[in-house]
Protein backbone atom coordinates (compact mmCIF):
# COMPACT_ATOMS: atom_id res chain seq x y z
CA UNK A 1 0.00 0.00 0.00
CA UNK A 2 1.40 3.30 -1.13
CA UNK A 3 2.12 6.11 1.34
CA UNK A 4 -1.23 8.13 -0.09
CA UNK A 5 -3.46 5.02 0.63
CA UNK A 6 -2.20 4.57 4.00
CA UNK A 7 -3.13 8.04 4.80
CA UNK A 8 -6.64 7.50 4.04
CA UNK A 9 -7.06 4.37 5.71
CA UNK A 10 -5.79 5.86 8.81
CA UNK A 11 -8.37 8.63 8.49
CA UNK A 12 -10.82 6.08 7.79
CA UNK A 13 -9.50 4.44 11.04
CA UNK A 14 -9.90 7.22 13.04
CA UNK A 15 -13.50 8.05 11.76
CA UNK A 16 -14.43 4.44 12.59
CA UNK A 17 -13.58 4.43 15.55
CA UNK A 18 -14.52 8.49 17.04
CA UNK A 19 -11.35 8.82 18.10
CA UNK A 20 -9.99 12.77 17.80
CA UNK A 21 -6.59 13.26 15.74
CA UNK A 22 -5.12 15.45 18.52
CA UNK A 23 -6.18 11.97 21.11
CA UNK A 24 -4.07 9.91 19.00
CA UNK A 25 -1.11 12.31 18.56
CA UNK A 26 -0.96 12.50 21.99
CA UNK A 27 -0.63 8.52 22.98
CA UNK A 28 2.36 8.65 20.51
CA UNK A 29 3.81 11.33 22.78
CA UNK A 30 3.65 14.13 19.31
CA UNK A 31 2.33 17.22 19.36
CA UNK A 32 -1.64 17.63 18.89
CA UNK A 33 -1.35 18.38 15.44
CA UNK A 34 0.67 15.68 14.36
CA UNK A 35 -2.07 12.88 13.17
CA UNK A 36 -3.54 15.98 11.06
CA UNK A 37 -0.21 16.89 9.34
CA UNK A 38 0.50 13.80 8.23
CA UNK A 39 -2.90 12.89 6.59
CA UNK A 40 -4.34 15.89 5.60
CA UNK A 41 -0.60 17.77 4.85
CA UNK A 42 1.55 14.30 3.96
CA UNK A 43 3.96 15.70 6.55
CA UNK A 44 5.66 13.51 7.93
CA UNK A 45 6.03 11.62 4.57
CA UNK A 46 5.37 8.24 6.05
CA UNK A 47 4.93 7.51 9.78
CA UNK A 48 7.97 6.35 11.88
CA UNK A 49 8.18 2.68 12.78
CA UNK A 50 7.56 3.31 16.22
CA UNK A 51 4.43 5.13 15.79
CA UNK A 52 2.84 2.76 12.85
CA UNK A 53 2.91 -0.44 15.39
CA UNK A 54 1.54 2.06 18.02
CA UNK A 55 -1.37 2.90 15.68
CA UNK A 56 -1.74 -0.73 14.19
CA UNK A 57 -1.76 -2.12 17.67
CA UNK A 58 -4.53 0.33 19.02
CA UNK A 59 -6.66 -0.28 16.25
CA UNK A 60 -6.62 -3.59 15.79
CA UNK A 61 -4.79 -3.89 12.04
CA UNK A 62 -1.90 -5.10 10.43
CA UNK A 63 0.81 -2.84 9.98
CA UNK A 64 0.74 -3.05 6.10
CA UNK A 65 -2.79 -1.27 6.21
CA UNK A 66 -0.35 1.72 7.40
CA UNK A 67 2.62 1.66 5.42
CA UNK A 68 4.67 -0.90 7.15
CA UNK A 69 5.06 -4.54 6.84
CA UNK A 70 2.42 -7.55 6.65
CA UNK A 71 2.48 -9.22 10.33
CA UNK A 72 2.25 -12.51 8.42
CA UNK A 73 1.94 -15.63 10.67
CA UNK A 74 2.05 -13.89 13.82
CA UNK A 75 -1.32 -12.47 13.18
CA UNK A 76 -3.09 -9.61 14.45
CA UNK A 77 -1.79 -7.64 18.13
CA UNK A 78 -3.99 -8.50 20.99
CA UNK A 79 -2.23 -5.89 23.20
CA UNK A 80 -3.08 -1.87 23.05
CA UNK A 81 -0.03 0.42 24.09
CA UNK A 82 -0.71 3.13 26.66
CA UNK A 83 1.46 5.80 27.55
CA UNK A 84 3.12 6.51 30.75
CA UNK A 85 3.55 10.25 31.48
CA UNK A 86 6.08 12.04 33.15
CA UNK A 87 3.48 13.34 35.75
CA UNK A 88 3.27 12.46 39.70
CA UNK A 89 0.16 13.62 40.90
CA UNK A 90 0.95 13.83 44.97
CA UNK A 91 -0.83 11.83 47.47
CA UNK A 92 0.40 14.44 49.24
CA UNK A 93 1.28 17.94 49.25
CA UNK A 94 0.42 18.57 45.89
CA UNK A 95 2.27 17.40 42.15
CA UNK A 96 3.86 19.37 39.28
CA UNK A 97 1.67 20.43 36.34
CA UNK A 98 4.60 21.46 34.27
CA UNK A 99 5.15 18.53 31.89
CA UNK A 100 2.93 15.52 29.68
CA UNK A 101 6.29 13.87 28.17
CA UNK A 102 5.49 10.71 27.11
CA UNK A 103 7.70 8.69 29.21
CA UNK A 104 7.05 5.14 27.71
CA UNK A 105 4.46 3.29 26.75
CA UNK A 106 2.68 -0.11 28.44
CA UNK A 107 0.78 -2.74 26.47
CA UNK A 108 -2.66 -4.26 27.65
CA UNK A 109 -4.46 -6.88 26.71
CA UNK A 110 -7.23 -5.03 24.51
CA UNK A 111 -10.24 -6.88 25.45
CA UNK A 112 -9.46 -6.64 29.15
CA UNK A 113 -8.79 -2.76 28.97
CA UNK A 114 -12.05 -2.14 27.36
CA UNK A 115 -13.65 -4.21 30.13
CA UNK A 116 -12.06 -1.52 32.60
CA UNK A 117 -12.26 1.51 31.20
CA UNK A 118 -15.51 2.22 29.91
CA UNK A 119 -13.85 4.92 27.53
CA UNK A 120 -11.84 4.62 24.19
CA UNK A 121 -8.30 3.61 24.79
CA UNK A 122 -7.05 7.01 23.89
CA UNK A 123 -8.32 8.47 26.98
CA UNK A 124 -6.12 6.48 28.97
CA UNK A 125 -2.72 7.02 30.29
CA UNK A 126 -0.13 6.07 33.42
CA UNK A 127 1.17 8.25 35.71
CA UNK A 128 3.31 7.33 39.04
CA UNK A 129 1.91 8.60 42.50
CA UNK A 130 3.86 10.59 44.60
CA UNK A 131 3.37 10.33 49.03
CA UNK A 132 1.09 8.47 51.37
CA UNK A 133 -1.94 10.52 51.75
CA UNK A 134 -3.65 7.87 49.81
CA UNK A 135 -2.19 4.47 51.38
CA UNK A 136 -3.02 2.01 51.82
CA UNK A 137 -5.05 2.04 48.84
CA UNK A 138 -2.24 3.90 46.89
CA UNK A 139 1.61 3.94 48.45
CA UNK A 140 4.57 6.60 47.18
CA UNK A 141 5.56 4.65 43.56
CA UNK A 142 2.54 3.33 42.51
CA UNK A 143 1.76 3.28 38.74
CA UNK A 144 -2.42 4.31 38.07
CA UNK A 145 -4.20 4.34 34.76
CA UNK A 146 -6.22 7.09 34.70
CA UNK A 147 -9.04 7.38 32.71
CA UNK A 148 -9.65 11.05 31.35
CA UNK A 149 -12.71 10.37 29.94
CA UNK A 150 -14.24 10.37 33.60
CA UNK A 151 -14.08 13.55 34.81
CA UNK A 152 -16.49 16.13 35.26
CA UNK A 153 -19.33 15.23 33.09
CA UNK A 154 -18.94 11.68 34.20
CA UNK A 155 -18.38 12.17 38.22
CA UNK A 156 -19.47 10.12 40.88
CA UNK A 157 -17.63 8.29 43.75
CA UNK A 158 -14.16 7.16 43.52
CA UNK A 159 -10.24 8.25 43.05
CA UNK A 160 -9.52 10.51 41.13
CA UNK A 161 -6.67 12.54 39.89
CA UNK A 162 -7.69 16.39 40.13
CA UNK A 163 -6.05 19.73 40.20
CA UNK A 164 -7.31 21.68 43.50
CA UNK A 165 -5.25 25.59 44.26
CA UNK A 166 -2.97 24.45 41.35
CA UNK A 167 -1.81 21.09 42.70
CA UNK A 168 -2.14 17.74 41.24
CA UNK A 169 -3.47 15.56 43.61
CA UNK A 170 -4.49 12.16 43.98
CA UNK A 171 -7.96 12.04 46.63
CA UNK A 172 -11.07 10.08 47.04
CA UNK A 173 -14.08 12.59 45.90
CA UNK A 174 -17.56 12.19 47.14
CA UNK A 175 -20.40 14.35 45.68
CA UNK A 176 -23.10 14.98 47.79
CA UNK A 177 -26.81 14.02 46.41
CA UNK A 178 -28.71 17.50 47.47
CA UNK A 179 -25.68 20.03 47.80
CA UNK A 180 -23.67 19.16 44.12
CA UNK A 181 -20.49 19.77 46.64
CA UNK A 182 -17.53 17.63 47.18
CA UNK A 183 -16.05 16.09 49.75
CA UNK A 184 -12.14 15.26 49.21
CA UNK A 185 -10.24 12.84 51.10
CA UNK A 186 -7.31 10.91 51.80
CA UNK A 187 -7.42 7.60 52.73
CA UNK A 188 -4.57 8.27 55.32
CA UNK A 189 -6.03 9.26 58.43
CA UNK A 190 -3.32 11.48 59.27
CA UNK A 191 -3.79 14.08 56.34
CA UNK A 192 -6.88 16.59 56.14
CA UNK A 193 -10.19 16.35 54.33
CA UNK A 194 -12.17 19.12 52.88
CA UNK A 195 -15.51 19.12 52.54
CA UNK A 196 -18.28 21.73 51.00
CA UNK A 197 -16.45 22.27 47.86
CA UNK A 198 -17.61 23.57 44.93
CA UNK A 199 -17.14 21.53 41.44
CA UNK A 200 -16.21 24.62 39.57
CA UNK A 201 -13.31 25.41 42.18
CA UNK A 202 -11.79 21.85 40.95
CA UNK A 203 -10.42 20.89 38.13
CA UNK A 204 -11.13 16.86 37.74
CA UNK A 205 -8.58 15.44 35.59
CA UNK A 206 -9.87 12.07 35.41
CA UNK A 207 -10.60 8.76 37.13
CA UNK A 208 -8.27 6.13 38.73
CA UNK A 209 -8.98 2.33 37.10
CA UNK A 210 -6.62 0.26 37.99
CA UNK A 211 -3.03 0.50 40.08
CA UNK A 212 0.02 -1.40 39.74
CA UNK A 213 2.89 -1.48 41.74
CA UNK A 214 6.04 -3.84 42.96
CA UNK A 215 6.12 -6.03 45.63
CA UNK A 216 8.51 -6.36 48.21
């Protein structure tokens, strides 16, 4: 498949699917235009390696559908590839802001992710929690996926990852049924909650699915 062809089935792709350009350009760690250039501009002239399996493993395909080569006998990827951000929202004091670099990138069994989520894989990305507010539940080191496409329009009870007097924290929210305020915790006893919030003085970055961490 020429370079021209490829473009348009990755448009296609992407249409199928309701994914945004700027969502994809961002699990590949580019800039939010980058997805656009390259079909609608043909800049870059063909997509890097590294980025084609990306693509071919999120959606499903075989590489030669984008450019690259067939994947032959070893058939099609059963894993999806999420990206691991150089972010540490604290369970603590209160995390940077400053930087999204794409750090590296984690693969996951695609039908078990979509069991988890309950979003489109390119709402999803890892970031490594920083203090104990949040232990035992979450410990200093712990790797979350975080699911962006949970956050305000989508809140209810749970973890989340939120910005609050421009921190980045990691708290348990509750939203109370008459008042529409918040309650945010910390699952350590020994750090404060606050309670009577409003939403709009919160940013709520998005949902915490799933944590992994090393033992011992």
């Amino acid at each position: 498949m020429d370079h021209v062809d490829s473009r348009r089935e990755l448009d296609r792709l992407i249409a199928n699917s309701g994914a945004s350009y700027a969502a994809l350009s961002r699990m590949l760690g580019r800039n939010a235009a980058y997805i656009q250039q390259y079909i609608k501009r043909g800049s870059p002239d063909r997509l890097e390696e590294r980025d084609r399996r990306l693509l071919a493993d999120y959606f499903g395909v075989d590489e030669s559908l984008l450019g690259g080569p067939s994947l032959g006998a070893r058939g099609q990827s059963t894993m999806l590839m999420i990206p691991k951000l150089d972010v540490q929202p604290s369970a603590g004091p209160g995390g940077s802001v400053d930087s999204e670099v794409t750090l590296t990138h984690y693969g996951f069994d695609r039908r078990w992710l979509r069991q988890i989520s309950g979003g489109r894989p390119e709402t999803l990305s890892i970031v490594r929690v920083r203090g104990d507010s949040m232990a035992p539940t979450l410990i200093d080191g712990d790797d979350i996926l975080v699911d962006y496409m949970e956050s305000r329009s989508a809140l209810r009870d749970g973890i989340y990852v939120l910005q609050l007097d421009n921190a980045l924290l990691v708290k348990r929210i509750a939203l109370g049924p008459a008042s529409n305020k918040l309650t945010v915790t910390s699952d350590n006893p020994a750090y404060p909650s606050w309670t009577n919030i409003a939403t709009d003085d919160v940013r709520i970055v998005g949902r915490v699915i799933w944590t992994g961490r090393k033992l011992g």
